[in-house]
N, C-alpha and C. Protein backbone atom coordinates (compact mmCIF):
# COMPACT_ATOMS: atom_id res chain seq x y z
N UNK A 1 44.78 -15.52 48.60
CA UNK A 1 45.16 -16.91 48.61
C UNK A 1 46.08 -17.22 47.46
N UNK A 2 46.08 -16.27 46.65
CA UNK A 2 46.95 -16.45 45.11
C UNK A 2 48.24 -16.47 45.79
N UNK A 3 48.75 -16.13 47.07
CA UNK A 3 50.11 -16.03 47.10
C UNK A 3 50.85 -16.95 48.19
N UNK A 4 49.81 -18.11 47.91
CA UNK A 4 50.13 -19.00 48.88
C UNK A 4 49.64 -19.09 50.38
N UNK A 5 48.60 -18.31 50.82
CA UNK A 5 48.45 -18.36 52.42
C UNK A 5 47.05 -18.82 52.03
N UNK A 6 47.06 -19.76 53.31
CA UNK A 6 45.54 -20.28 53.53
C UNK A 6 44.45 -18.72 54.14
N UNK A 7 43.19 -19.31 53.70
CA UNK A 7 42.33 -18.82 54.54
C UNK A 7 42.15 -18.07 55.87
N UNK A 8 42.63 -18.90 56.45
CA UNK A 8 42.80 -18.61 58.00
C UNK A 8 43.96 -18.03 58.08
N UNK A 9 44.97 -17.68 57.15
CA UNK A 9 46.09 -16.65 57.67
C UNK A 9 45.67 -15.62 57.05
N UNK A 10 44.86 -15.03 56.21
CA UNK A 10 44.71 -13.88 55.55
C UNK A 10 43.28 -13.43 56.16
N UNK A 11 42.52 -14.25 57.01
CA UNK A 11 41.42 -14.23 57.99
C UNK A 11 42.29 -13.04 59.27
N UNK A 12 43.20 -14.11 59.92
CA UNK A 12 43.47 -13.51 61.26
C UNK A 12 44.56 -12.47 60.74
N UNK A 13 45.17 -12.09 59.61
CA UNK A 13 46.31 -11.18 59.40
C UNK A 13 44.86 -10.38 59.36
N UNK A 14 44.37 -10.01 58.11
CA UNK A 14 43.35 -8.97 57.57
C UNK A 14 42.00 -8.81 58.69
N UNK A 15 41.53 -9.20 59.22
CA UNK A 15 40.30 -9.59 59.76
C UNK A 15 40.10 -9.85 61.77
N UNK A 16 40.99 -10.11 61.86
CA UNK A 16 40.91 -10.90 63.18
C UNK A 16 40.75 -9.32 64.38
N UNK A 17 41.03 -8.24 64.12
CA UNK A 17 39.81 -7.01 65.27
C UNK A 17 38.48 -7.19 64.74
N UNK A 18 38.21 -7.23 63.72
CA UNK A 18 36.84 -7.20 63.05
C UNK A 18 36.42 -8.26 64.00
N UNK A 19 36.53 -9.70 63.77
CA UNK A 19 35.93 -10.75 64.63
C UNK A 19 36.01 -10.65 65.83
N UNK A 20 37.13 -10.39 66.17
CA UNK A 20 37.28 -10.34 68.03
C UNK A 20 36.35 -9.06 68.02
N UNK A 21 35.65 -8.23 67.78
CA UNK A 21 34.65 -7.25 68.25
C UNK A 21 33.83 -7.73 68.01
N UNK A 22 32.97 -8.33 66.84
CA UNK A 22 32.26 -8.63 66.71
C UNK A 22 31.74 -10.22 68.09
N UNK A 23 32.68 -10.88 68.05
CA UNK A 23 32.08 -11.57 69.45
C UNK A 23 31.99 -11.35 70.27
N UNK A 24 33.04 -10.35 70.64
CA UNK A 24 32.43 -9.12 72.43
C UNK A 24 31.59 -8.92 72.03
N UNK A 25 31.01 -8.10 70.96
CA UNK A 25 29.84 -7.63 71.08
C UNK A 25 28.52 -8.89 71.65
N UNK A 26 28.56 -9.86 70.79
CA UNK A 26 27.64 -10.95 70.67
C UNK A 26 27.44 -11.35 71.95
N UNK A 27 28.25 -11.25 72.56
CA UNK A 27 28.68 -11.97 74.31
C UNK A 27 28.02 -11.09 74.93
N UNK A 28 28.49 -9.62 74.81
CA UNK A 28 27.63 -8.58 75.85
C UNK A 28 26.32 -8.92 75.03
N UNK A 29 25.88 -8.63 74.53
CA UNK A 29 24.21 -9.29 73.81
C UNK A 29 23.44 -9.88 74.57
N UNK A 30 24.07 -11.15 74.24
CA UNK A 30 23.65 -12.25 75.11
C UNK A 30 23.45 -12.41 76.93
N UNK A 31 24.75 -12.01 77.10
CA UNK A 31 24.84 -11.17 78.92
C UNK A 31 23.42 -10.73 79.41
N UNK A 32 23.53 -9.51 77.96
CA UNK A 32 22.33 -8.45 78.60
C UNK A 32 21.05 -9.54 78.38
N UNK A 33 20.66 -9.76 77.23
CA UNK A 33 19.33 -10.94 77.17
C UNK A 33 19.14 -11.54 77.89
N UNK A 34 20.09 -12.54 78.47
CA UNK A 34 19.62 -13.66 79.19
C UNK A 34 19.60 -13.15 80.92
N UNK A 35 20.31 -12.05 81.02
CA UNK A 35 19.87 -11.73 82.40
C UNK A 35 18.65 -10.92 82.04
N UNK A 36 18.67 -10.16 81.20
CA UNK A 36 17.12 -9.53 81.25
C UNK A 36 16.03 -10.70 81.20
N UNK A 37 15.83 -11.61 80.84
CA UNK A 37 15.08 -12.92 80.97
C UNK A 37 14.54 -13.45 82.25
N UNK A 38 16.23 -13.52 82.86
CA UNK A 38 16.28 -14.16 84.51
C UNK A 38 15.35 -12.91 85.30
N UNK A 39 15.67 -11.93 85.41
CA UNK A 39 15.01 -10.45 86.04
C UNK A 39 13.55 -10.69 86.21
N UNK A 40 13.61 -11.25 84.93
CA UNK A 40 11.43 -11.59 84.32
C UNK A 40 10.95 -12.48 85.52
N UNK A 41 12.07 -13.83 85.82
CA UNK A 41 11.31 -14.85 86.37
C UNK A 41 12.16 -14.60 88.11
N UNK A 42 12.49 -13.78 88.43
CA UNK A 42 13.48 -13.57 89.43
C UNK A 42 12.22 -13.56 90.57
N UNK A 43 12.68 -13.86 91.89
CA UNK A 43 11.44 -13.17 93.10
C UNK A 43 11.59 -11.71 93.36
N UNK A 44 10.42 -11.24 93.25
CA UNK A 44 10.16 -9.91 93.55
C UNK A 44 11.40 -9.24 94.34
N UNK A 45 11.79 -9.94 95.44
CA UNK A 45 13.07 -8.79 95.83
C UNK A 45 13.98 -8.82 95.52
N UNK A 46 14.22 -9.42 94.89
CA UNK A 46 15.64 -9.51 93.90
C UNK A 46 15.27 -8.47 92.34
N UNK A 47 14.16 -8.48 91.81
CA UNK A 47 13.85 -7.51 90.50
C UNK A 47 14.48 -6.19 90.63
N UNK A 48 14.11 -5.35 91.88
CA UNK A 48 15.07 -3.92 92.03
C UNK A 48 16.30 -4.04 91.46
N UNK A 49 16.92 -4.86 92.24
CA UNK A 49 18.50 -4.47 92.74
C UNK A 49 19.21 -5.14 91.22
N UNK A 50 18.63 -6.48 90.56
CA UNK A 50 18.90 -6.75 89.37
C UNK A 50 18.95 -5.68 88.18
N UNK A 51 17.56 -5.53 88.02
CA UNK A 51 17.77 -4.41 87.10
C UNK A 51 18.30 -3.21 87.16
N UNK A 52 18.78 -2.78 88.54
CA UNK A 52 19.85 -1.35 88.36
C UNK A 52 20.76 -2.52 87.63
N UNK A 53 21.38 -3.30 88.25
CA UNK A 53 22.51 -3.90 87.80
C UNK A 53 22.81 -4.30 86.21
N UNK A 54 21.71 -4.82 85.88
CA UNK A 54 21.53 -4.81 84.07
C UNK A 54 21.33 -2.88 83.57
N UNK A 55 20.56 -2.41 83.87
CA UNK A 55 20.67 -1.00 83.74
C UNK A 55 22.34 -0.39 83.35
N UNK A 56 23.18 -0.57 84.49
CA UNK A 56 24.76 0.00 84.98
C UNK A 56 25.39 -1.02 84.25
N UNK A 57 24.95 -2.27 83.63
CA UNK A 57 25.68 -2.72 82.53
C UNK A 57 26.11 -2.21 81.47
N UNK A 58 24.55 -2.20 80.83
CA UNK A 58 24.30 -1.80 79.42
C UNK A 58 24.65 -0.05 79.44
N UNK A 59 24.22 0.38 80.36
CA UNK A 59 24.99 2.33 80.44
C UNK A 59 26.56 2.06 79.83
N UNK A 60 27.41 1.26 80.78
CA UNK A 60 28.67 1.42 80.66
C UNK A 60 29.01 1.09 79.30
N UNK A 61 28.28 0.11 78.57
CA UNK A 61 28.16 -0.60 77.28
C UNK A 61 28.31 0.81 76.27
N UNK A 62 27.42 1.39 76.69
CA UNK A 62 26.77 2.56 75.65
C UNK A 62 27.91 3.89 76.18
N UNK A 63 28.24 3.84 77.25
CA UNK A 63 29.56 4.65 77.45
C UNK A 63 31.10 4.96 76.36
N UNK A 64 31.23 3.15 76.97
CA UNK A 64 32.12 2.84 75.92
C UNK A 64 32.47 2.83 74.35
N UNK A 65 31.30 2.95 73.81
CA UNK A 65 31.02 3.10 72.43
C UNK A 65 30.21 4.09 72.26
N UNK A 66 30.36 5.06 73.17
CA UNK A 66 29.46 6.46 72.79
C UNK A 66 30.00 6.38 71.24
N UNK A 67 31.48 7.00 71.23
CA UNK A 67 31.95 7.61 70.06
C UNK A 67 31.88 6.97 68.64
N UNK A 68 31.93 5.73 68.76
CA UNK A 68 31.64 5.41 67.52
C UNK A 68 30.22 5.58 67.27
N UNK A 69 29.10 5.10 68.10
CA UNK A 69 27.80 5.48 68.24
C UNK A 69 27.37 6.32 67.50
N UNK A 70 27.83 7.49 68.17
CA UNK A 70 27.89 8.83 67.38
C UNK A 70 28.54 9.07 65.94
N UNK A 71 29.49 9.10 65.80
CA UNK A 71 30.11 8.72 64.91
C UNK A 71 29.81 8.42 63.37
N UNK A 72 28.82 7.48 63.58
CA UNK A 72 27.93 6.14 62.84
C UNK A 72 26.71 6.59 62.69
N UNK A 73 26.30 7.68 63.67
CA UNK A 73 24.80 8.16 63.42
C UNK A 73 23.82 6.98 63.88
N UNK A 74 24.45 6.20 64.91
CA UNK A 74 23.47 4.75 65.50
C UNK A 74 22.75 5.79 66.42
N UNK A 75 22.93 6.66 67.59
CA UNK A 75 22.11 7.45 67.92
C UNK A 75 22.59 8.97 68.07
N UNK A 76 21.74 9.86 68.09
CA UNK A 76 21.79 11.18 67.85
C UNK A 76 22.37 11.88 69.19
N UNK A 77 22.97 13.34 68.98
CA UNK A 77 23.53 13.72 70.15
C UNK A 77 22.93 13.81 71.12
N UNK A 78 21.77 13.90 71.47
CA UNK A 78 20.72 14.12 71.86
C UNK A 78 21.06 13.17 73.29
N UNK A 79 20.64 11.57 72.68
CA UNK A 79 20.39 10.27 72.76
C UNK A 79 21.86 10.48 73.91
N UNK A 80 22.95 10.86 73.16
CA UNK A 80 24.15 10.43 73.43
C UNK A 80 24.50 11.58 75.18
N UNK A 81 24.23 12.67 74.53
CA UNK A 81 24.32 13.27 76.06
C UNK A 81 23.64 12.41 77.25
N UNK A 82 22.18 11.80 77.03
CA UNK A 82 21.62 11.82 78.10
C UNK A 82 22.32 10.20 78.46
N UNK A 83 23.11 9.61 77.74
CA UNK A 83 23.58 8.82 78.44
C UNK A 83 24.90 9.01 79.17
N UNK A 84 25.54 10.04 79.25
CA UNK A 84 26.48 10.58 80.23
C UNK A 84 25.72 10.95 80.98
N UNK A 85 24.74 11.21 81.52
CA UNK A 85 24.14 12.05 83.04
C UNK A 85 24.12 10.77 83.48
């Protein structure tokens, strides 16, 4: 800010992938929670077919960020293969 730029320009110059991931993330979060919630109170024949569907969410979730996953040591190779099968 010593060189004249507000906040918010040295926010979105320096910062602004950091935030924009960080609220995808928050969003898929939430996605997954609140449908895992609905699933709870859903009628029985709808529970199957929901939860593959939250299931094939959160997989693709954990797809997509295998590598940093790994990476980061958030889970082990182990962990990480069996979510490619």
């Amino acid at each position: 800010m010593g060189e004249g730029q507000s906040i918010y320009q040295i926010w979105m110059r320096d910062y602004n992938d950091l935030v924009q991931a960080v609220a995808h993330s928050h969003a898929e979060r939430l996605i997954f929670e609140f449908n895992y919630n609905d699933i709870k109170t859903a009628k029985p024949c709808l529970r199957d077919i929901l939860s593959e569907l939250l299931l094939n969410y959160g997989l693709n979730i954990l797809k997509r960020e295998l590598g940093w996953l790994l990476s980061n040591e958030i889970i082990n190779q182990k962990a990480g293969k069996n979510v490619l099968v």
